[in-house]
Protein backbone atom coordinates (compact mmCIF):
# COMPACT_ATOMS: atom_id res chain seq x y z
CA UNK A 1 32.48 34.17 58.86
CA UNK A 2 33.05 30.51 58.13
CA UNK A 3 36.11 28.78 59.48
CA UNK A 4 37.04 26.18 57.24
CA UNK A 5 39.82 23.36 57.57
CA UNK A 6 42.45 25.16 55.70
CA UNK A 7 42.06 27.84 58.62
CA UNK A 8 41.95 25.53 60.96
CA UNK A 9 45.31 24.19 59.94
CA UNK A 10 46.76 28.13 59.96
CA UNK A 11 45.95 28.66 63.58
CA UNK A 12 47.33 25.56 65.02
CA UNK A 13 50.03 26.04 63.38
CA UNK A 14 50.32 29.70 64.52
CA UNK A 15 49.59 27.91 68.10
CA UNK A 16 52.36 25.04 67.49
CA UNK A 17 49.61 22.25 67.55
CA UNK A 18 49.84 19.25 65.36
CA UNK A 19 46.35 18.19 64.42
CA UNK A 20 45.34 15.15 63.01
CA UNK A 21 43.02 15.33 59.49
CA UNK A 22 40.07 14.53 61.66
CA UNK A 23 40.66 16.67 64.37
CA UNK A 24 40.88 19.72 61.87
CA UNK A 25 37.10 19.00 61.09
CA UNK A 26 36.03 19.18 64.46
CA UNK A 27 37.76 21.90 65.28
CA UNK A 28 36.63 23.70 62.23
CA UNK A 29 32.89 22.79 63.59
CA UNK A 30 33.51 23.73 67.30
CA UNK A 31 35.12 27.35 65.84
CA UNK A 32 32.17 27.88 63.91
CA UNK A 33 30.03 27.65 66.62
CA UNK A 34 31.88 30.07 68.72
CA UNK A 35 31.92 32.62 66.13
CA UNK A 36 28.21 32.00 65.57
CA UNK A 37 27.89 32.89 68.95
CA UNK A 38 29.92 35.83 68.71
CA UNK A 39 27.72 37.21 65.35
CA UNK A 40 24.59 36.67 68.11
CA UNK A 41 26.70 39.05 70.59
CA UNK A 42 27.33 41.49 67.90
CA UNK A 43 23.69 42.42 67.35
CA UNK A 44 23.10 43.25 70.88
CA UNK A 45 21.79 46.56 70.73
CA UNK A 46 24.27 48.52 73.32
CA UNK A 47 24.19 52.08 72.47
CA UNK A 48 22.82 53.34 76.08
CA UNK A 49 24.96 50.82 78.02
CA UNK A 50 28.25 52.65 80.10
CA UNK A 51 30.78 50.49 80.27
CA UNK A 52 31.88 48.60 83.18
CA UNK A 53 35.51 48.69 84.59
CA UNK A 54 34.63 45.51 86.21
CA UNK A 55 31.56 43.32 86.09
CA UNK A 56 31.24 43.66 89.86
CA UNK A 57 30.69 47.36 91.45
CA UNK A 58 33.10 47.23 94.18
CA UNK A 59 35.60 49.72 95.34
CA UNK A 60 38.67 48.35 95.24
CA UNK A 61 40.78 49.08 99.13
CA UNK A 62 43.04 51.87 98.50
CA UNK A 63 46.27 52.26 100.53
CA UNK A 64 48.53 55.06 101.48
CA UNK A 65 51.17 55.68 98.10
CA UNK A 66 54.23 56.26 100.59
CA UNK A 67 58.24 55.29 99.85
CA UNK A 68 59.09 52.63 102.80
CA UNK A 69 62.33 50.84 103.32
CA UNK A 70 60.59 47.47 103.86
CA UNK A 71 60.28 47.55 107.14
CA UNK A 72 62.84 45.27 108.63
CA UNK A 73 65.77 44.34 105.89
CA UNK A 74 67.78 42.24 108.50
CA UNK A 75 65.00 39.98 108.35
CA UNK A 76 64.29 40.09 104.46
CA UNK A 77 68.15 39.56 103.95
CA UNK A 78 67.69 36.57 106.70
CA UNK A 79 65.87 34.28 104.07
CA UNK A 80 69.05 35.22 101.17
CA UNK A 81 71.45 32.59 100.68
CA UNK A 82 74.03 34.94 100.68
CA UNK A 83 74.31 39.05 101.27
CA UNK A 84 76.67 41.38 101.01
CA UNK A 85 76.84 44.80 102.49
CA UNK A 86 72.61 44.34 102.87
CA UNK A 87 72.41 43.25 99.24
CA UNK A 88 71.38 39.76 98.01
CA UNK A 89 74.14 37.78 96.07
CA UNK A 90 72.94 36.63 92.75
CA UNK A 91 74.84 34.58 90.07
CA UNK A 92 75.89 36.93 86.72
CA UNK A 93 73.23 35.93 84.62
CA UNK A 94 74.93 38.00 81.00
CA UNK A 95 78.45 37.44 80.28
């Protein structure tokens, strides 16, 4: 696939980027490379490869799935500007 400047011009303005004439040909170049590289990546023979969840094989540290109250909401509610009733007081955001 070949990006050309025309291309070029689509995505930034998908992206909201103004580019200069000049710019677009660079761009255009630097794109091309990338998908070059991607064409190499493509013809990576990966049939008997499992794939990874994560590139490094580490159990992640798994923690009791329990309801809790937070602990101590006196001291949560401490940091509010303002609480009612053990609620924080927030300004009406929809009219």
């Amino acid at each position: 696939m070949s990006i050309d400047k025309n291309t070029v011009k689509k995505v930034a303005g998908l992206a909201r980027l103004r580019l200069a004439d000049a710019e677009m040909e660079k761009y255009a170049g630097q794109l091309n490379n990338i998908m070059g590289f991607v064409e190499q990546l493509n013809e990576v023979n990966t049939d008997n490869v499992e794939p990874l969840p994560s590139p490094v094989d580490m159990p992640l540290p798994l923690r009791r799935d329990a309801v809790t109250d937070g602990g101590d909401p006196d001291t949560v509610l401490s940091n509010a500007p303002e609480a009612v009733e053990g609620f924080y007081v927030v300004p009406k955001v929809v009219e």
